[in-house]
Protein backbone atom coordinates (compact mmCIF):
# COMPACT_ATOMS: atom_id res chain seq x y z
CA UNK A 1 93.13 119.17 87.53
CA UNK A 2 91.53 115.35 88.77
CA UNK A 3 94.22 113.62 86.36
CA UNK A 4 96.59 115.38 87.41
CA UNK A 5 96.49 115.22 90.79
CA UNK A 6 95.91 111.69 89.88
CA UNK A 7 99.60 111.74 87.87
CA UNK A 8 101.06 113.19 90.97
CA UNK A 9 99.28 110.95 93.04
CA UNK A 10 100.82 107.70 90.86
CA UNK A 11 104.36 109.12 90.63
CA UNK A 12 104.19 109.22 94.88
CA UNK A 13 103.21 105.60 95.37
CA UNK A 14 105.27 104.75 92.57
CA UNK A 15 108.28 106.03 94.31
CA UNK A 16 107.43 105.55 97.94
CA UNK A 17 107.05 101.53 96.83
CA UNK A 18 109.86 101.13 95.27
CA UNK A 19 111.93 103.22 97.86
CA UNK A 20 110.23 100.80 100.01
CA UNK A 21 111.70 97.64 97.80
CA UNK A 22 115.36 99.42 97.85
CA UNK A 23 115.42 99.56 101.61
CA UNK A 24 114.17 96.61 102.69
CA UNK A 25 114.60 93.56 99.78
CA UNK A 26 117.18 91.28 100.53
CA UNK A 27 120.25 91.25 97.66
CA UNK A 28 119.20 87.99 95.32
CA UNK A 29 121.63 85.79 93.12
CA UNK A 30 122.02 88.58 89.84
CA UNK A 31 122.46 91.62 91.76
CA UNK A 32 124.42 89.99 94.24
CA UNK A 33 126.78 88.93 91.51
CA UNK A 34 126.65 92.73 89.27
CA UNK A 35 127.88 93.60 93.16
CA UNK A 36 130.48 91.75 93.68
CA UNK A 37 132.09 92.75 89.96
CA UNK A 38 131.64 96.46 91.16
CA UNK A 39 135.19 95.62 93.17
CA UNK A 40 137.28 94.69 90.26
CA UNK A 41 139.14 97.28 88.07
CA UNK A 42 137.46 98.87 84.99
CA UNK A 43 139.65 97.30 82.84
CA UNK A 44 138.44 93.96 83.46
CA UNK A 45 135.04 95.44 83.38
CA UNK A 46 135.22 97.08 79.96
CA UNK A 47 137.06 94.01 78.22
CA UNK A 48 134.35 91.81 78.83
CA UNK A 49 135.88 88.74 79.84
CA UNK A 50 134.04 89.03 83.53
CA UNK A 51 130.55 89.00 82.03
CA UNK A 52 130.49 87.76 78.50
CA UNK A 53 126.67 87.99 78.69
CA UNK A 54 126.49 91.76 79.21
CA UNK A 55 127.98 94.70 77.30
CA UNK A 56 129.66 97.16 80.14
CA UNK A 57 128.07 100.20 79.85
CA UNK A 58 125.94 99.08 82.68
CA UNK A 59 128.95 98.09 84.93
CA UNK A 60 130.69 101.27 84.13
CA UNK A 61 127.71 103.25 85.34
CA UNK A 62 127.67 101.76 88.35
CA UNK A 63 131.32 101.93 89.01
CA UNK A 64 130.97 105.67 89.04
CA UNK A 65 127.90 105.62 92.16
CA UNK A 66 130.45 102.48 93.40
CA UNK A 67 133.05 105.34 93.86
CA UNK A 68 130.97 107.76 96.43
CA UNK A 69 129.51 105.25 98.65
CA UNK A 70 129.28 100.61 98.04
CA UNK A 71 126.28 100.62 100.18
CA UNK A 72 123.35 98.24 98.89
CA UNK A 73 121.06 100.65 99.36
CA UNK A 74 123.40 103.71 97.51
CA UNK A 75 123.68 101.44 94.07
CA UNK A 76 119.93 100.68 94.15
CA UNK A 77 119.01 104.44 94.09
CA UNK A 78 120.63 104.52 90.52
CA UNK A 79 117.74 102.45 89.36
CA UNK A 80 115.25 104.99 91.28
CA UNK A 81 117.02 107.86 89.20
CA UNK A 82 116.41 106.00 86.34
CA UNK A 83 112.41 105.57 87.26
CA UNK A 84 112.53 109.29 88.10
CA UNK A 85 113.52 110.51 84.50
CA UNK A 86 111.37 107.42 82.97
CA UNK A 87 108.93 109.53 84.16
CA UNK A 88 109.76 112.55 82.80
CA UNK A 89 110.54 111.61 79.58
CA UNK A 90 106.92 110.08 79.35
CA UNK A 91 105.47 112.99 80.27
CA UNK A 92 107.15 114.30 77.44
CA UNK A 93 106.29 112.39 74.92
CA UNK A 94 103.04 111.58 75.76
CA UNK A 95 102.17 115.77 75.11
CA UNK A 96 104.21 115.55 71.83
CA UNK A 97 102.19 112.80 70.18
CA UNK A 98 99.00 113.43 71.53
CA UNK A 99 97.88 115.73 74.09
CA UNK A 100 98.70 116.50 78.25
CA UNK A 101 95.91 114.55 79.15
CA UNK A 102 97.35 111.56 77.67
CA UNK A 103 100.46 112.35 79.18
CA UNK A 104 99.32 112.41 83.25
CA UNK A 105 97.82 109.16 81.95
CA UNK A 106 100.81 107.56 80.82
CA UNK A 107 102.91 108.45 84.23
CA UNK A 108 100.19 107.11 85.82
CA UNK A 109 100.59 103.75 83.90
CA UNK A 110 104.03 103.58 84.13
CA UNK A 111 104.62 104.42 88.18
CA UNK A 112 101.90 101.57 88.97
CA UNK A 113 102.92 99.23 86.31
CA UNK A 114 103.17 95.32 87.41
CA UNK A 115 105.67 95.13 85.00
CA UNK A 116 107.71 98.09 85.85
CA UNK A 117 108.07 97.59 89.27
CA UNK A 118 109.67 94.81 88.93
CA UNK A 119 112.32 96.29 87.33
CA UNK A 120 113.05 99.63 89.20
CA UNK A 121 114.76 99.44 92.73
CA UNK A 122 117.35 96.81 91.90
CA UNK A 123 120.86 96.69 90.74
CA UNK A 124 120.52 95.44 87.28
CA UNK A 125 120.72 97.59 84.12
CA UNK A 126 116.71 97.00 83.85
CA UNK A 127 115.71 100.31 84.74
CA UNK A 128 118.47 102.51 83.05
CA UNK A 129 117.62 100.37 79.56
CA UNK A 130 113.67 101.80 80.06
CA UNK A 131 115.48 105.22 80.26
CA UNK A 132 117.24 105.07 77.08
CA UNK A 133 114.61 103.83 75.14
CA UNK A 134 112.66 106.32 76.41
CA UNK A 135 115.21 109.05 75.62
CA UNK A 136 115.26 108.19 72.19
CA UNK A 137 111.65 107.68 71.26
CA UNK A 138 111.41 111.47 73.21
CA UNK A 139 114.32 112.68 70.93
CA UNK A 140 112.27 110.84 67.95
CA UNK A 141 109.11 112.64 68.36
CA UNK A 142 110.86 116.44 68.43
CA UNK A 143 111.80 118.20 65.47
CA UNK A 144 114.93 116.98 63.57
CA UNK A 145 117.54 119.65 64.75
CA UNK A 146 121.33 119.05 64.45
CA UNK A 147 121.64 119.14 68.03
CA UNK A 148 118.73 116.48 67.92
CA UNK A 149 119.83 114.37 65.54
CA UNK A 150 123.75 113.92 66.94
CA UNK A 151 122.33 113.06 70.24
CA UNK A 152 120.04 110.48 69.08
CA UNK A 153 122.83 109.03 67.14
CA UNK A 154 125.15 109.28 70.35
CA UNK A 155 122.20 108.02 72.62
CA UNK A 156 121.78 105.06 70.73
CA UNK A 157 125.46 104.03 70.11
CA UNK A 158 125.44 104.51 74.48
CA UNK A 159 122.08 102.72 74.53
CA UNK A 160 123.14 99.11 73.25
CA UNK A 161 126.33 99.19 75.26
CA UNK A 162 124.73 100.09 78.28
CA UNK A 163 122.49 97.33 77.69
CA UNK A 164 121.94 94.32 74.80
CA UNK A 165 117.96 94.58 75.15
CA UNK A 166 118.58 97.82 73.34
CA UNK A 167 118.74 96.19 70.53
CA UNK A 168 115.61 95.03 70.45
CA UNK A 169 114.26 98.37 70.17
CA UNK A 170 116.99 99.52 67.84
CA UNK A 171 115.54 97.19 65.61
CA UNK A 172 112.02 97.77 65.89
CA UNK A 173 112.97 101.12 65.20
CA UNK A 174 114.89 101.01 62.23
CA UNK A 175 112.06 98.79 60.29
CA UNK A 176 109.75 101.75 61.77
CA UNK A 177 111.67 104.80 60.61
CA UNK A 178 112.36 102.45 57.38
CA UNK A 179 108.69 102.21 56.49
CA UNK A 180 108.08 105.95 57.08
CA UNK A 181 110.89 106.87 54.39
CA UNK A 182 109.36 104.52 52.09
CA UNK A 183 105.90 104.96 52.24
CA UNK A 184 104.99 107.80 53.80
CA UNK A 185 102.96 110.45 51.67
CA UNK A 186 104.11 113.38 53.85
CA UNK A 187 107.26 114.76 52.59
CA UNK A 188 108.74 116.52 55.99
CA UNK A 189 107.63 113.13 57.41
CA UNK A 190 109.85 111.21 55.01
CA UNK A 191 112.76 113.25 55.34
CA UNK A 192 112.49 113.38 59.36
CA UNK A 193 112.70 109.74 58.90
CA UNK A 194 115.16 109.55 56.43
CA UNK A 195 117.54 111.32 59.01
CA UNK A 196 116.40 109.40 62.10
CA UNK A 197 117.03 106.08 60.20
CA UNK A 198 120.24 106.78 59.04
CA UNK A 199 121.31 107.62 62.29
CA UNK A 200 119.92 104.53 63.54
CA UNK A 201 121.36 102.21 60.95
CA UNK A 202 124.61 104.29 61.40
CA UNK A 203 124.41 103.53 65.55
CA UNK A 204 123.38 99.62 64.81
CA UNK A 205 126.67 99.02 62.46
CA UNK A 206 129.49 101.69 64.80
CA UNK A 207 128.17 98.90 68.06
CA UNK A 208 128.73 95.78 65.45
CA UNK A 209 132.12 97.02 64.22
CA UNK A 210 133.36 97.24 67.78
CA UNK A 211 131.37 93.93 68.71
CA UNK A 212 133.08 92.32 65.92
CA UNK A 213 136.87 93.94 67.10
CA UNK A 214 136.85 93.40 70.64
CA UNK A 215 133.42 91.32 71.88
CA UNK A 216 133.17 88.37 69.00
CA UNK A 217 134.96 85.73 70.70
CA UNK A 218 132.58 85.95 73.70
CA UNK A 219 129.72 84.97 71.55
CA UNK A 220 129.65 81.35 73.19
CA UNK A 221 130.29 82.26 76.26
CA UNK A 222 127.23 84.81 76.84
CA UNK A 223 124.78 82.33 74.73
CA UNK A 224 125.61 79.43 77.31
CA UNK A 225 125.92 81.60 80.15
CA UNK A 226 121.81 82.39 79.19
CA UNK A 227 120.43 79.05 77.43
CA UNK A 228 118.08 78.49 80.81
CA UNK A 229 115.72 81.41 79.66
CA UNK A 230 114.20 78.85 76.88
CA UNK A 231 112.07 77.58 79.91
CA UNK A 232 110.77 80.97 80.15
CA UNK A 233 109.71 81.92 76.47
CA UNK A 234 105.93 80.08 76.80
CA UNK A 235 103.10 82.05 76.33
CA UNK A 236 101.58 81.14 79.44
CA UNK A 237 104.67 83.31 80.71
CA UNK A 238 105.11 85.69 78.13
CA UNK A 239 101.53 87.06 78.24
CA UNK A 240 101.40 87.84 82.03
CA UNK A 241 104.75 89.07 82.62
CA UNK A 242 104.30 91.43 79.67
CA UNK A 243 100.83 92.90 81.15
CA UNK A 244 102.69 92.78 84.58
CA UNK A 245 99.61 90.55 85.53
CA UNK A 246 99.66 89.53 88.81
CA UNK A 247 100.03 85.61 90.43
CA UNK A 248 97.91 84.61 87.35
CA UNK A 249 95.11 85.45 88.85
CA UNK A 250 91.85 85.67 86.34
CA UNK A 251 90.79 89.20 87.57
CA UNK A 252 94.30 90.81 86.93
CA UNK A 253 95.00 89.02 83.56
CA UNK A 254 91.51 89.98 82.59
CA UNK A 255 91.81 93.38 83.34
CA UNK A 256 95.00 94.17 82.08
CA UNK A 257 94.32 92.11 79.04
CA UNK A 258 90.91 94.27 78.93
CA UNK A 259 92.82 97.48 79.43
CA UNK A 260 95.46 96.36 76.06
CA UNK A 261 92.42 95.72 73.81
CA UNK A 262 90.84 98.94 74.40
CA UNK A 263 93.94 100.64 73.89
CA UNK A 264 94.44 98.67 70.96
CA UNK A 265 90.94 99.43 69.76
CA UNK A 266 91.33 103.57 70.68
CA UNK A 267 94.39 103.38 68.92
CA UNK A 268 93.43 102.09 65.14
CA UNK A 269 89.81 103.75 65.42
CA UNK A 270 91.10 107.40 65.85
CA UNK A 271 94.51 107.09 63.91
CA UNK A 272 96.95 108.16 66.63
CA UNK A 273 100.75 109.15 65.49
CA UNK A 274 102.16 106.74 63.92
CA UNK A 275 104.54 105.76 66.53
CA UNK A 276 101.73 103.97 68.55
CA UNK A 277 101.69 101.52 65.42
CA UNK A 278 104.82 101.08 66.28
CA UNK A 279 104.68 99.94 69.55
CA UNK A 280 101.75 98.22 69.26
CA UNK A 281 103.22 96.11 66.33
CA UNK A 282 106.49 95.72 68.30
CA UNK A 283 104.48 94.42 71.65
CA UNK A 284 102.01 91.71 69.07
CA UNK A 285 104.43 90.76 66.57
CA UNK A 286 107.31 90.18 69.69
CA UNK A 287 105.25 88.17 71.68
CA UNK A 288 103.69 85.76 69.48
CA UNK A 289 107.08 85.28 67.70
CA UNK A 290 108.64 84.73 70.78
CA UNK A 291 107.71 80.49 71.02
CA UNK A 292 108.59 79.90 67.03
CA UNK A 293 111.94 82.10 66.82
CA UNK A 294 113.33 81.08 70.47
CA UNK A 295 113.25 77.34 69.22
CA UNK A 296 116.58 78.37 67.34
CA UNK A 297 118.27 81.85 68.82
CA UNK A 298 117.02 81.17 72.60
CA UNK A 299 119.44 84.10 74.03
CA UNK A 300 118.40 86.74 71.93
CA UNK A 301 114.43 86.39 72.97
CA UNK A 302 115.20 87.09 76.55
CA UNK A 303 112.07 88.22 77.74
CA UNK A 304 114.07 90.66 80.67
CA UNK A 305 115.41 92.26 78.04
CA UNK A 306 112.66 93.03 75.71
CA UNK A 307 111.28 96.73 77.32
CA UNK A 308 110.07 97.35 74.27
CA UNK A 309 107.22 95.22 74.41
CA UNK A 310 106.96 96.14 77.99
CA UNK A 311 106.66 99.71 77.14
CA UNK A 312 104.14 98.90 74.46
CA UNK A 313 101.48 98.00 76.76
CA UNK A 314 102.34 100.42 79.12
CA UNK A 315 101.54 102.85 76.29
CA UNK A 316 98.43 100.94 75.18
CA UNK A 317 96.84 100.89 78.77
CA UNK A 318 97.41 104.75 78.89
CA UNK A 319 95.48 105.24 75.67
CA UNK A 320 92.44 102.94 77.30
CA UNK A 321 92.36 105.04 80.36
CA UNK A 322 92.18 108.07 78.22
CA UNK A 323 89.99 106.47 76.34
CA UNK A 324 87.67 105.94 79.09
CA UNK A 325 88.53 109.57 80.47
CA UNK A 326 87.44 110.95 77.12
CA UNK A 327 83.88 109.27 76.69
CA UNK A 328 83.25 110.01 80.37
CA UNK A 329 82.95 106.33 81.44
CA UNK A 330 84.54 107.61 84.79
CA UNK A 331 82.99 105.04 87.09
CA UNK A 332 84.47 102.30 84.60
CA UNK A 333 87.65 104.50 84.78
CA UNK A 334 87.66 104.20 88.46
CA UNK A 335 87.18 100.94 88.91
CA UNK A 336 89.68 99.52 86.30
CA UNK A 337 92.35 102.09 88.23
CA UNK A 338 91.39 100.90 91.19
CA UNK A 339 92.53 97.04 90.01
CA UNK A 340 95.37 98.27 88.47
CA UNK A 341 96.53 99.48 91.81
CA UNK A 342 95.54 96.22 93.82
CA UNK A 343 97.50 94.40 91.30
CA UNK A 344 100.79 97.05 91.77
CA UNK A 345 100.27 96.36 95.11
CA UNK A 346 100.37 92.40 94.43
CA UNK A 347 103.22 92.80 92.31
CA UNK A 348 105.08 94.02 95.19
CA UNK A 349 104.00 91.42 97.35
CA UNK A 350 105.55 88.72 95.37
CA UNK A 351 108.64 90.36 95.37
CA UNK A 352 108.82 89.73 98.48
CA UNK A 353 108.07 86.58 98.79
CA UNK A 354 111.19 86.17 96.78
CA UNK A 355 112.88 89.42 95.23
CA UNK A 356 113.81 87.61 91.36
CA UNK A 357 111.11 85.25 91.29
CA UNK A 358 109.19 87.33 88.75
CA UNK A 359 112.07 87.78 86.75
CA UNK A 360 112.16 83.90 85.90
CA UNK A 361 108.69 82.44 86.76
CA UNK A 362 105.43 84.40 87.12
């Protein structure tokens, strides 16, 4: 009953702060400009020629809450929807793969996530992308029904339009599912993954057939429009922003840095599902990459669009919490939530201070 009052207890703050954020943050330059392309017609929306940078699934979205009410305050509740169901859908998954205690856990690391919060009160497609990835790791860990497998297949053809840093995870995915056909001595395992790949792979080349019809001679366009974000692909960057770290401030980056190693640690010593390989390989191998491969493809390394590896530690600092929970360290427990909160609370103070400034510098 403690942790779960204690999941309840995260999901409250979580919502109450970034209610908090949607009421009273000031509009800044990005979601003051996704605003102002709310009042053209869908047709110049959906052609791409407005936003080369952006696929429109995200515009078209918001054209629909755009229609009931073009309040500031209206569009930035689609992003608190979006946090609403992120919960959810971790819930979800975190009983499927492991067990329910690991699930209030992972709420709880998700609704007082550094890094999440920055994401979920504005009007960017930040929050919704978290919700699709989400969906489809959920729809990846039930059992391969028809009905299953066509919505995963729709989900992630709607995923990478609604967003580009769905492809990120698309990709991580496929090499996942990939090595599970391959090697995987189980043979229900093999063919689950045999069906989830091919849906996958079918998703990645249906987006690139219609990139390459009607998006291709953007391609220029969108990589100038984002060739500042090389400034921001350091590690001394990288790292904090992907622990959601607060001001760089030893205490925070050592506790949240603590808090991935023990997950880490839980993780390979007990032989969790699978899946937590992949995440974990998807949050190491991305962010040490990140410096070497941006020297050449800059744009596609954006770290804002890379939830993935965002979502990896989220998923890791659950597993150290239950980790903790398990061996009865509770006073260590305690004390580690207690920092994650102060550093939440941080978080939000910086956001004040300037409401994209930890979007582009931490």
């Amino acid at each position: 009953m403690g942790i779960q009052l204690l999941a309840i207890a995260s999901i409250s703050l979580g919502l109450i702060s970034r209610l908090y954020l949607v009421g009273t943050l000031p509009l800044w330059i990005d979601e003051t400009f996704t605003y102002q392309l709310l009042a053209r017609p869908i047709y110049s929306l959906i052609d791409g020629t407005l936003d080369p940078t952006h696929p429109p699934g995200y515009y078209l979205y918001l054209k629909f809450w755009f229609f009931f009410n073009n309040s500031v305050i209206w569009l930035r509740l689609s992003s608190i929807l979006f946090f609403l169901i992120s919960c959810c859908l971790l819930f979800g998954i975190g009983k499927r793969i492991t067990s329910r205690n690991y699930a209030y856990f992972l709420v709880t690391s998700y609704a007082l996530s550094g890094y999440a919060v920055i994401y979920d009160w504005q009007i960017r497609a930040y929050s919704g992308l978290t919700a699709f990835i989400l969906f489809s790791i959920y729809l990846l860990v039930m059992n391969p029904t028809k009905v299953i497998i066509f919505t995963f297949l729709i989900l992630n053809i709607l995923g990478i339009f609604f967003d580009y840093g769905f492809v990120w995870y698309l990709g991580s995915l496929i090499l996942f599912l990939f090595y599970q056909a391959i090697f995987s001595v189980n043979e229900k395992t093999k063919t689950k993954a045999a069906l989830f790949l091919i849906c996958a792979a079918s998703s990645a080349c249906l987006y690139l057939l219609i990139w390459l019809l009607f998006y291709r001679n953007f391609l220029f366009a969108g990589l100038e429009g984002i060739k500042w974000v090389g400034f921001y692909t350091n590690l001394s960057f990288v790292i904090p922003f992907f622990l959601g770290a607060a001001h760089r401030l030893p205490l925070f980056i050592t506790t949240q840095l603590g808090l991935f190693i023990i997950g880490c640690f839980y993780l390979l010593r007990t032989k969790q599902n699978i899946l937590f390989y992949f995440l974990l390989i998807s949050s190491v191998v991305l962010i040490y990459t990140t410096n070497i491969i941006s020297l050449l493809l800059i744009p596609i390394l954006h770290v804002r669009s890379m939830q993935v590896v965002g979502l990896s530690v989220i998923f890791t600092f659950a597993l150290s919490f239950c980790w903790l929970y398990t061996r009865k360290f509770n006073s260590i427990l305690l004390i580690a939530l207690f920092v994650y909160v102060i550093n939440f609370m941080l978080i939000i103070n910086t956001l004040f201070l300037y409401p994209g400034k930890l979007l582009i510098k931490f």
